[in-house]
PDB file of N, CA and C in Angstrom:
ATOM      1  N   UNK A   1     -12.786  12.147  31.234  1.00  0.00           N
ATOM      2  CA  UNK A   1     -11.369  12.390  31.247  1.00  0.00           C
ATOM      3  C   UNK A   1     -11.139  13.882  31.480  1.00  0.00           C
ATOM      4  N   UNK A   2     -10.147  14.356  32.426  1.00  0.00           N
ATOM      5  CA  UNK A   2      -9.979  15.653  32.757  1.00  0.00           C
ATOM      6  C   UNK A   2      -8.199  15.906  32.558  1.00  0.00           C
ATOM      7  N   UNK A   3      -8.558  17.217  31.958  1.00  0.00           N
ATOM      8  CA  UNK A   3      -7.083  17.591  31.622  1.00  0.00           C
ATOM      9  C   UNK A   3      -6.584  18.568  32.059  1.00  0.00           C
ATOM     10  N   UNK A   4      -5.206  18.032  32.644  1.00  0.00           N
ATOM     11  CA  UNK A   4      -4.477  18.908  33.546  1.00  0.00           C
ATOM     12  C   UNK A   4      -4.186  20.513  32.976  1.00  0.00           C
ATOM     13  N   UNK A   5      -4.244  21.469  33.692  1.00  0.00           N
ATOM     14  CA  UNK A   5      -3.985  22.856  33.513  1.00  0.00           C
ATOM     15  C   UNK A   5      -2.500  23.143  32.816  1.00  0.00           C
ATOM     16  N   UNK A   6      -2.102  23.885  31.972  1.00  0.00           N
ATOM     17  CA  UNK A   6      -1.108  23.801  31.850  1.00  0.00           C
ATOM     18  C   UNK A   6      -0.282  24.634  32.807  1.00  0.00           C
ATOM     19  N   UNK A   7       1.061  24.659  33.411  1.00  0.00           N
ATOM     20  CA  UNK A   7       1.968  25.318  34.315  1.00  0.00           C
ATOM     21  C   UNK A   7       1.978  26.803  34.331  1.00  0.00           C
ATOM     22  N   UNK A   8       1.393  28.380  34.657  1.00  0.00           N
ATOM     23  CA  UNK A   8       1.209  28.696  34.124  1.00  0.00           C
ATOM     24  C   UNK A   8       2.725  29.867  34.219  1.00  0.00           C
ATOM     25  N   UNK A   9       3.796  29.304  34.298  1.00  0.00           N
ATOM     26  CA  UNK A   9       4.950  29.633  33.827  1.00  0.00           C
ATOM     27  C   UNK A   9       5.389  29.791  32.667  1.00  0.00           C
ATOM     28  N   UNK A  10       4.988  28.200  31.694  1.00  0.00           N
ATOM     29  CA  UNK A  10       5.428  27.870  30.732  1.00  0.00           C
ATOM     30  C   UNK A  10       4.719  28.615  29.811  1.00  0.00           C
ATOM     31  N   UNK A  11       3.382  29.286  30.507  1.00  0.00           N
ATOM     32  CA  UNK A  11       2.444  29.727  29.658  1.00  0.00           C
ATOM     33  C   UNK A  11       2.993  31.245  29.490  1.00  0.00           C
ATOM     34  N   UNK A  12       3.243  31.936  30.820  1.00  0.00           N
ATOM     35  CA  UNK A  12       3.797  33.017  30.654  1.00  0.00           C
ATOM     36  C   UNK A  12       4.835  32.887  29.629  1.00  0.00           C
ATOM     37  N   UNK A  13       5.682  32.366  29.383  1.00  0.00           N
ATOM     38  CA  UNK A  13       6.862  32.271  28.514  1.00  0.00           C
ATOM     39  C   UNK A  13       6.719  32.463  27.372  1.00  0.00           C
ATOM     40  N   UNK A  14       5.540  31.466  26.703  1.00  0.00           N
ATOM     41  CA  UNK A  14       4.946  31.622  25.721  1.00  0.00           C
ATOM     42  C   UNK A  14       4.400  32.608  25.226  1.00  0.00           C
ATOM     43  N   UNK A  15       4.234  33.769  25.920  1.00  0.00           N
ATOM     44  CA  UNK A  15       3.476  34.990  25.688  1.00  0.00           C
ATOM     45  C   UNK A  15       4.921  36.106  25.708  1.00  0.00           C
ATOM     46  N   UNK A  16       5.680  36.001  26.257  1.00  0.00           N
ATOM     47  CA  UNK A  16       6.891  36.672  26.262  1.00  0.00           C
ATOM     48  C   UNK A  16       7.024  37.619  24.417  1.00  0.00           C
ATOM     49  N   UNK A  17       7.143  38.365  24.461  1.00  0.00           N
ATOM     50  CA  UNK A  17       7.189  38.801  23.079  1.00  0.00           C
ATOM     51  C   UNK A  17       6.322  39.018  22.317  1.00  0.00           C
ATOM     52  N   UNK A  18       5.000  38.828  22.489  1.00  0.00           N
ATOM     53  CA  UNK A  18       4.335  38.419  21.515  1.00  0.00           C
ATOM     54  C   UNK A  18       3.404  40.141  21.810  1.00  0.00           C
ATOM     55  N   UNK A  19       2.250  40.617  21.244  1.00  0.00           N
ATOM     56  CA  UNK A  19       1.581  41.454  21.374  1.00  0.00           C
ATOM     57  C   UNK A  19      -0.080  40.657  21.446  1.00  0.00           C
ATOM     58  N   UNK A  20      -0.784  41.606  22.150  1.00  0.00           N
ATOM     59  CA  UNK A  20      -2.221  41.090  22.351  1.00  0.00           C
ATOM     60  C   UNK A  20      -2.701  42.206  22.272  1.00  0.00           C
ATOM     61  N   UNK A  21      -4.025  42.560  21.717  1.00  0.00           N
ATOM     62  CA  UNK A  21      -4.861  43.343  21.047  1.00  0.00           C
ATOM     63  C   UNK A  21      -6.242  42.907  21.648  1.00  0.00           C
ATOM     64  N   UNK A  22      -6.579  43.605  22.604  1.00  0.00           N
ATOM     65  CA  UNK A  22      -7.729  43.950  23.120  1.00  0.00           C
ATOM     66  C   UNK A  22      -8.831  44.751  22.987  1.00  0.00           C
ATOM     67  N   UNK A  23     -10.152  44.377  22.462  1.00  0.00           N
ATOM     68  CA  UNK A  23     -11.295  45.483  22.319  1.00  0.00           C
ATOM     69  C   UNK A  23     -12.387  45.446  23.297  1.00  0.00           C
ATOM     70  N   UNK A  24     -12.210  46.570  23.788  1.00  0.00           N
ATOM     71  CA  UNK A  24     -13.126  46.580  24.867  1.00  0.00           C
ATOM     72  C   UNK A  24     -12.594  46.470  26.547  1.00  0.00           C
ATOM     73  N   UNK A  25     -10.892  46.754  26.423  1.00  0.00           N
ATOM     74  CA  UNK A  25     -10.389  46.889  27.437  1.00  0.00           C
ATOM     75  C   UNK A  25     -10.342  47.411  28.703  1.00  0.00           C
ATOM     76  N   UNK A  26     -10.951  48.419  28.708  1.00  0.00           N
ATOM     77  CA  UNK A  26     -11.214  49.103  30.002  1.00  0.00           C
ATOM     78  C   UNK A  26     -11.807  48.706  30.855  1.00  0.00           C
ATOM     79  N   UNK A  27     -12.830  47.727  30.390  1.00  0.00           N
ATOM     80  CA  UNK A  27     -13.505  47.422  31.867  1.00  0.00           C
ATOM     81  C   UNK A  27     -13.610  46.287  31.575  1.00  0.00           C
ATOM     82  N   UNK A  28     -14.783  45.591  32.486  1.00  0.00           N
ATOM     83  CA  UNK A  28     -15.227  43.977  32.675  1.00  0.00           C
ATOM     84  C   UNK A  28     -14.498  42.598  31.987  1.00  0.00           C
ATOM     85  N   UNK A  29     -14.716  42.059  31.053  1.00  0.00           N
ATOM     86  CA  UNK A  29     -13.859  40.686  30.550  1.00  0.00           C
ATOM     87  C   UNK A  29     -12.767  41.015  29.808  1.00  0.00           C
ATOM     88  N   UNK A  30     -13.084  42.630  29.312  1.00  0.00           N
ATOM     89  CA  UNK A  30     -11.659  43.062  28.372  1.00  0.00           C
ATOM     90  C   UNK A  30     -10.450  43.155  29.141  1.00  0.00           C
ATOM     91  N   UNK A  31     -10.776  44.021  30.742  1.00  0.00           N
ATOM     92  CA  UNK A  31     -10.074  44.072  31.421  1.00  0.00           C
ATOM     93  C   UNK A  31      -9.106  43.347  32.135  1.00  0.00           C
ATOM     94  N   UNK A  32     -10.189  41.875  32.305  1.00  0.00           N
ATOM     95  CA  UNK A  32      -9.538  41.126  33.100  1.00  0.00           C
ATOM     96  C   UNK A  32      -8.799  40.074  31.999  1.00  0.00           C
ATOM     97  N   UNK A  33      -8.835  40.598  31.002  1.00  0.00           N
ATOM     98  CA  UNK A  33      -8.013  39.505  29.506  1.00  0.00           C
ATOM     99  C   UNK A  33      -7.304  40.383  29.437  1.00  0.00           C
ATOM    100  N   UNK A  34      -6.707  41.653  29.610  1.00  0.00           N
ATOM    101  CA  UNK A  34      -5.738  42.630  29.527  1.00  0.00           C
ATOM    102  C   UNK A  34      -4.653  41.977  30.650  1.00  0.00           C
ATOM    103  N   UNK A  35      -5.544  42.402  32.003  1.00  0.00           N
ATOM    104  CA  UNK A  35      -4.308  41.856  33.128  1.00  0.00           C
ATOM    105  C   UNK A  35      -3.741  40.574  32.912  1.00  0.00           C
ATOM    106  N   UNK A  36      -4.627  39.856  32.778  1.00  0.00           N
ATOM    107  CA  UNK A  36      -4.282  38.175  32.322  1.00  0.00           C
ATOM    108  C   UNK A  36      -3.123  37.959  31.477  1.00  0.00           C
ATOM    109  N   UNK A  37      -3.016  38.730  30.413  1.00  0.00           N
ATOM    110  CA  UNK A  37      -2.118  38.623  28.890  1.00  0.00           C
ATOM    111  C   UNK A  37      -0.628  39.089  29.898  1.00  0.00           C
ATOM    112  N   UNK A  38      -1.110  40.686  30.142  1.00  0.00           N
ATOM    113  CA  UNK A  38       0.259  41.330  30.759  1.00  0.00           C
ATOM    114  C   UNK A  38       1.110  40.767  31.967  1.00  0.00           C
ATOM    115  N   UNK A  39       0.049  39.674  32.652  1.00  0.00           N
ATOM    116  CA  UNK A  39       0.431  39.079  33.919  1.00  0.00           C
ATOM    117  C   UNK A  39       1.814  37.718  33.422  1.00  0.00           C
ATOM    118  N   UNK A  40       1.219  37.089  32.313  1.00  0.00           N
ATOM    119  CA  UNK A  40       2.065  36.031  31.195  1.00  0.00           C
ATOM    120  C   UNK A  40       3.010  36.458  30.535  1.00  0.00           C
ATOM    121  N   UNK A  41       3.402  38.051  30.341  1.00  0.00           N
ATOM    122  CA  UNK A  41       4.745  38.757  29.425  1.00  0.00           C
ATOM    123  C   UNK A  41       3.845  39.409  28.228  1.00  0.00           C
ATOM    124  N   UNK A  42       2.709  38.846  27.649  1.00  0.00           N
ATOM    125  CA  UNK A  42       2.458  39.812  26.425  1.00  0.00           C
ATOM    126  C   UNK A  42       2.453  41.788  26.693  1.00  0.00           C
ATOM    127  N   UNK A  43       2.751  41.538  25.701  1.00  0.00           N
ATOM    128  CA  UNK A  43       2.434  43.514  25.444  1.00  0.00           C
ATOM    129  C   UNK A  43       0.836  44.099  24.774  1.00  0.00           C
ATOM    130  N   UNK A  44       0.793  44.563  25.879  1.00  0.00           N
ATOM    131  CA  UNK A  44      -1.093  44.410  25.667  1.00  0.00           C
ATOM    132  C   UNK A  44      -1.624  46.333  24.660  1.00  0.00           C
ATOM    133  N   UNK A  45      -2.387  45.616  23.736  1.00  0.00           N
ATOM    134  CA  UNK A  45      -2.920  47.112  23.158  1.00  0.00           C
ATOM    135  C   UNK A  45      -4.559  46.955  23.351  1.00  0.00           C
ATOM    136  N   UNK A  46      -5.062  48.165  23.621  1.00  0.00           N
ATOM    137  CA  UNK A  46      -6.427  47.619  24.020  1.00  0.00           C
ATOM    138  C   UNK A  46      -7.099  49.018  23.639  1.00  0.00           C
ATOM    139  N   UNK A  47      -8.590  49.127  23.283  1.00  0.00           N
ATOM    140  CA  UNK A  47      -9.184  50.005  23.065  1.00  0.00           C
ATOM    141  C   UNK A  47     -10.737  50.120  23.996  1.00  0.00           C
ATOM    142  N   UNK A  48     -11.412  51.043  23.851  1.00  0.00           N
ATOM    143  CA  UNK A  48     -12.302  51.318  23.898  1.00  0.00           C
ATOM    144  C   UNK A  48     -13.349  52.673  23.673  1.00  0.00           C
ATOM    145  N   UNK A  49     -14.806  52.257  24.207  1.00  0.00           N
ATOM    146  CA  UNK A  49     -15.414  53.298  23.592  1.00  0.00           C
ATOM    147  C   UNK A  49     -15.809  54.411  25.187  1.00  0.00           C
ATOM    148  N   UNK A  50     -15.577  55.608  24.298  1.00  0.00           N
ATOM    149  CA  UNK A  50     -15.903  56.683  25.809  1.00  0.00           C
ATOM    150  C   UNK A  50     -17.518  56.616  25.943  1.00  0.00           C
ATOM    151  N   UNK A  51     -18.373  55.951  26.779  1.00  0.00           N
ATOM    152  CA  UNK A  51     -19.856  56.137  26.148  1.00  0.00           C
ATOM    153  C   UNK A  51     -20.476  57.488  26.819  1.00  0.00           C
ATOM    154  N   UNK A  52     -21.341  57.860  26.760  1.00  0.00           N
ATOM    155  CA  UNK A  52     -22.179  59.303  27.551  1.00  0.00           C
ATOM    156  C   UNK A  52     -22.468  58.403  29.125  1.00  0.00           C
ATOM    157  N   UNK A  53     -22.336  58.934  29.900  1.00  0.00           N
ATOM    158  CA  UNK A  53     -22.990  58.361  31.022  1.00  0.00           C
ATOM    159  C   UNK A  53     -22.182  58.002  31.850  1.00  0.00           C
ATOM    160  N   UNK A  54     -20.928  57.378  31.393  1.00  0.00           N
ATOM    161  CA  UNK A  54     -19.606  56.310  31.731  1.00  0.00           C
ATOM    162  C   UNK A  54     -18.484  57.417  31.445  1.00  0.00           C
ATOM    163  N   UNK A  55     -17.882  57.075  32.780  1.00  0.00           N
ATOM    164  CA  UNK A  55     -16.223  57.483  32.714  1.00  0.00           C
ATOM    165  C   UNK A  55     -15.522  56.726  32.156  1.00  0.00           C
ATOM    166  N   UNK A  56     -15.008  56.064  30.854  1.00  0.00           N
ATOM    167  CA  UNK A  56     -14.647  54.705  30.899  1.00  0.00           C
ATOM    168  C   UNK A  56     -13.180  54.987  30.656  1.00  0.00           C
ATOM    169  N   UNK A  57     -12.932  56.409  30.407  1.00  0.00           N
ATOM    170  CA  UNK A  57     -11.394  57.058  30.152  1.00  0.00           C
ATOM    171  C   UNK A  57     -10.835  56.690  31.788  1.00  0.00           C
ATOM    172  N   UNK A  58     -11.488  57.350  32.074  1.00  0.00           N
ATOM    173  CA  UNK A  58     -10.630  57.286  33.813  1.00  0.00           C
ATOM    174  C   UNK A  58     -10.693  55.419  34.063  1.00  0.00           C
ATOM    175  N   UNK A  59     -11.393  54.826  33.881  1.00  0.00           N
ATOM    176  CA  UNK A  59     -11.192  53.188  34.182  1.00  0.00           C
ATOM    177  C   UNK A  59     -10.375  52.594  33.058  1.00  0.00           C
ATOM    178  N   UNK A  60     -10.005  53.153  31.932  1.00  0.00           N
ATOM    179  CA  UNK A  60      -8.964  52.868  30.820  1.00  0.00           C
ATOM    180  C   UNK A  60      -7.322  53.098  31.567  1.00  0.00           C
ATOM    181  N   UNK A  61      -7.586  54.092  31.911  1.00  0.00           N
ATOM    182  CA  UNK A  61      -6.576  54.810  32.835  1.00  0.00           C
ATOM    183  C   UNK A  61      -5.852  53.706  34.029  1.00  0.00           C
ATOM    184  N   UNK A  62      -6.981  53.731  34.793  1.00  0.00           N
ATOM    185  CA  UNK A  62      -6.546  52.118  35.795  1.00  0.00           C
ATOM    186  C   UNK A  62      -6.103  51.173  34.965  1.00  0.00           C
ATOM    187  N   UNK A  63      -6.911  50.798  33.938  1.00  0.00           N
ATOM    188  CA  UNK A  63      -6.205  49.745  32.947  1.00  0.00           C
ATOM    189  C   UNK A  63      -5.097  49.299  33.070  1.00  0.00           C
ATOM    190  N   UNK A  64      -4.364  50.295  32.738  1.00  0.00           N
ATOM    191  CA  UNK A  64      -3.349  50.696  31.701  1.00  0.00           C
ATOM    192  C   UNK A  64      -2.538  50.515  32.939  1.00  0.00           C
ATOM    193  N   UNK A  65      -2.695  51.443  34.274  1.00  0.00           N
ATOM    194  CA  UNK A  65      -1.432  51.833  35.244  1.00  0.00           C
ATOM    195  C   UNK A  65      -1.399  49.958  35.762  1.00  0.00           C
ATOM    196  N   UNK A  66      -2.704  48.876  35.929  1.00  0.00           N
ATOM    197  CA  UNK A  66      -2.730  48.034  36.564  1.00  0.00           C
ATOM    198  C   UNK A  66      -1.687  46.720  35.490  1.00  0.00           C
ATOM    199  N   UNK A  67      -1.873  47.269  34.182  1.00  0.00           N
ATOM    200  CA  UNK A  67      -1.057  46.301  33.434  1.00  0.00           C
ATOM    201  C   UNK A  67       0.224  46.735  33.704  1.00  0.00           C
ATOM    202  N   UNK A  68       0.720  47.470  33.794  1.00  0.00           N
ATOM    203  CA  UNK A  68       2.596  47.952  33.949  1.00  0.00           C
ATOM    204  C   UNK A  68       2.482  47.807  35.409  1.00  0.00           C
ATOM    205  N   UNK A  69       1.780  47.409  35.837  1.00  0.00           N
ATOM    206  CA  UNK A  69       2.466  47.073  37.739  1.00  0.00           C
ATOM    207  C   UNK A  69       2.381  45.700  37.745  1.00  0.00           C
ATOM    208  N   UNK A  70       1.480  44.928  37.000  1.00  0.00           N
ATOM    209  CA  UNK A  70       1.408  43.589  37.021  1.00  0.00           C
ATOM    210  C   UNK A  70       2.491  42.691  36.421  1.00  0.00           C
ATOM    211  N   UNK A  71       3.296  43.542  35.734  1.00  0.00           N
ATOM    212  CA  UNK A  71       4.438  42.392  35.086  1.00  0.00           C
ATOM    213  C   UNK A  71       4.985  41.793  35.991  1.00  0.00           C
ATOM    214  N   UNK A  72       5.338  40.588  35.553  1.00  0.00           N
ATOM    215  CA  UNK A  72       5.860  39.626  35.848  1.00  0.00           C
ATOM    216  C   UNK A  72       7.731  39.690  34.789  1.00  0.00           C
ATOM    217  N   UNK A  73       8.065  40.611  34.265  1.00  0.00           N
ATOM    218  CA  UNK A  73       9.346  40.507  33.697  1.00  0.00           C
ATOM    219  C   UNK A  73      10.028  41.742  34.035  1.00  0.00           C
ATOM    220  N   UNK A  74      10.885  42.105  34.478  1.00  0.00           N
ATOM    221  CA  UNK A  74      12.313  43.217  34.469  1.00  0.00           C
ATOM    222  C   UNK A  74      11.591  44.216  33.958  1.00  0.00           C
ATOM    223  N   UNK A  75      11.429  44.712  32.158  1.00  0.00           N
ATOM    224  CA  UNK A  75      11.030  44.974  31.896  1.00  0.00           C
ATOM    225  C   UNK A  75       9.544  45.381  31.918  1.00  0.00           C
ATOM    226  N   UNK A  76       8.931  47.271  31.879  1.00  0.00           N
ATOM    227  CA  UNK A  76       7.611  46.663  32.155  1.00  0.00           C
ATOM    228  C   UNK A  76       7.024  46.411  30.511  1.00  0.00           C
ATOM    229  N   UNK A  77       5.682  46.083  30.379  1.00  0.00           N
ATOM    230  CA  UNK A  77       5.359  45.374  29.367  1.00  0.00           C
ATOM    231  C   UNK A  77       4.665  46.939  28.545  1.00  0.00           C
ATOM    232  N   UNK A  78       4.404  46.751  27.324  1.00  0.00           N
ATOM    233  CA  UNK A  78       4.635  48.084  26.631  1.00  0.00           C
ATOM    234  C   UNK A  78       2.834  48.225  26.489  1.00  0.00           C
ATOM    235  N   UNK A  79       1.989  48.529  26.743  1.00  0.00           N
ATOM    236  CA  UNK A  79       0.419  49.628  26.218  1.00  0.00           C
ATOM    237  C   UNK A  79       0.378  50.827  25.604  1.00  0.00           C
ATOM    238  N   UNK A  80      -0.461  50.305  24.953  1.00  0.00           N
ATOM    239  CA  UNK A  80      -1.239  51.440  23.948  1.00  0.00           C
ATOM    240  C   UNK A  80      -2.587  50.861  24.106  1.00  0.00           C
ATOM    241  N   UNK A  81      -3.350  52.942  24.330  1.00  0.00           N
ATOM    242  CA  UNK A  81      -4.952  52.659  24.589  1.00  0.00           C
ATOM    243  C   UNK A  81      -5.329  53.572  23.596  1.00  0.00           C
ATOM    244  N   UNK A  82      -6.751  53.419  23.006  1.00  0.00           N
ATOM    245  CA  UNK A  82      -7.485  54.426  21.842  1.00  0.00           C
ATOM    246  C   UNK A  82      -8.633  54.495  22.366  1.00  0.00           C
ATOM    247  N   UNK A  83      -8.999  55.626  22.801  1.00  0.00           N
ATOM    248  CA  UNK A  83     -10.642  55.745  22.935  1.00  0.00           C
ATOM    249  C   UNK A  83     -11.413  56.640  22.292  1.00  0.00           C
ATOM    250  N   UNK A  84     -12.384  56.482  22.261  1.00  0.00           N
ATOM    251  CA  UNK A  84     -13.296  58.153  21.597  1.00  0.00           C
ATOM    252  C   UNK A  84     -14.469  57.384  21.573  1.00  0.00           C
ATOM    253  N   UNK A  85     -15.232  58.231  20.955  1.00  0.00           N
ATOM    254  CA  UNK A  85     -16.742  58.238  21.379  1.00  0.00           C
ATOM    255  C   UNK A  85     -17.289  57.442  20.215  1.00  0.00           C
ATOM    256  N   UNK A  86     -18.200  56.815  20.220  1.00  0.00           N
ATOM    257  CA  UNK A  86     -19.284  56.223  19.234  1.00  0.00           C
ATOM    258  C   UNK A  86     -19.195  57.043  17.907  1.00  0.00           C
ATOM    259  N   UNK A  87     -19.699  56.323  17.450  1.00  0.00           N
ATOM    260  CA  UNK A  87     -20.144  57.497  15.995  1.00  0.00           C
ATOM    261  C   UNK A  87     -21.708  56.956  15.758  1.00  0.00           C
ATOM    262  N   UNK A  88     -22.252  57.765  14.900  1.00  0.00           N
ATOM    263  CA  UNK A  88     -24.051  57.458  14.663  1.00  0.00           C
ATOM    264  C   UNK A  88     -23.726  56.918  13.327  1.00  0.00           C
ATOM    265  N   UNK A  89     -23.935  55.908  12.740  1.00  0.00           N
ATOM    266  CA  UNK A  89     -24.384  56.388  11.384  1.00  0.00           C
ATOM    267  C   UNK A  89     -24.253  57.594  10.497  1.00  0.00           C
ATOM    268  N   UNK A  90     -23.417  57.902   9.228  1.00  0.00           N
ATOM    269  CA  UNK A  90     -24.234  58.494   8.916  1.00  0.00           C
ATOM    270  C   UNK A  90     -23.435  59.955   9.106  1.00  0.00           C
ATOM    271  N   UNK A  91     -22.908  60.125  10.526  1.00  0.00           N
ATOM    272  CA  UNK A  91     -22.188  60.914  11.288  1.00  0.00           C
ATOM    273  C   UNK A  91     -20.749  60.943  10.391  1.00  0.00           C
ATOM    274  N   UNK A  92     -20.523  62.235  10.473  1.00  0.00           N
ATOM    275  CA  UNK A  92     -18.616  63.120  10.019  1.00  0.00           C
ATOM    276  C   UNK A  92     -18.497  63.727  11.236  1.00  0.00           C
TER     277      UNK A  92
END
């Protein structure tokens, strides 16, 4: 038995108002669950970590500009991003 997709209008609707909280937003599955949420009406907050090696500020950055172009409502949809670096253990 296979079940139909839901409309994904009705789905956007459903997300209208609501907030979504993302970890690990900047890039790969966080990312594309960021656009996804903001594409449906949620108001997306998302974080991540700056690692050594990785620009992941500047791809947080795209994030962020790609969720407020993607709305789908009048309004654009509201972000907040937090990044900083790892901590060690142990570490102040």
């Amino acid at each position: 038995m296979t079940q139909e997709r839901p409309d994904p209008q009705r789905v956007g609707e459903s997300l209208s108002g609501r907030v979504v909280i993302v970890t690990g937003g900047a890039t790969g599955l966080g990312r594309a669950a960021c656009l996804e949420f903001a594409q449906r009406g949620a108001a997306i907050a998302f974080n991540y970590l700056d690692l050594p090696g990785r620009d992941v500020t500047a791809q947080a950055l795209l994030t962020e500009t790609a969720i407020k172009a993607s709305s789908t409502t009048p309004a654009s949809p509201t972000t907040a991003r937090c990044g900083g670096s790892p901590r060690r253990p142990g570490a102040r």
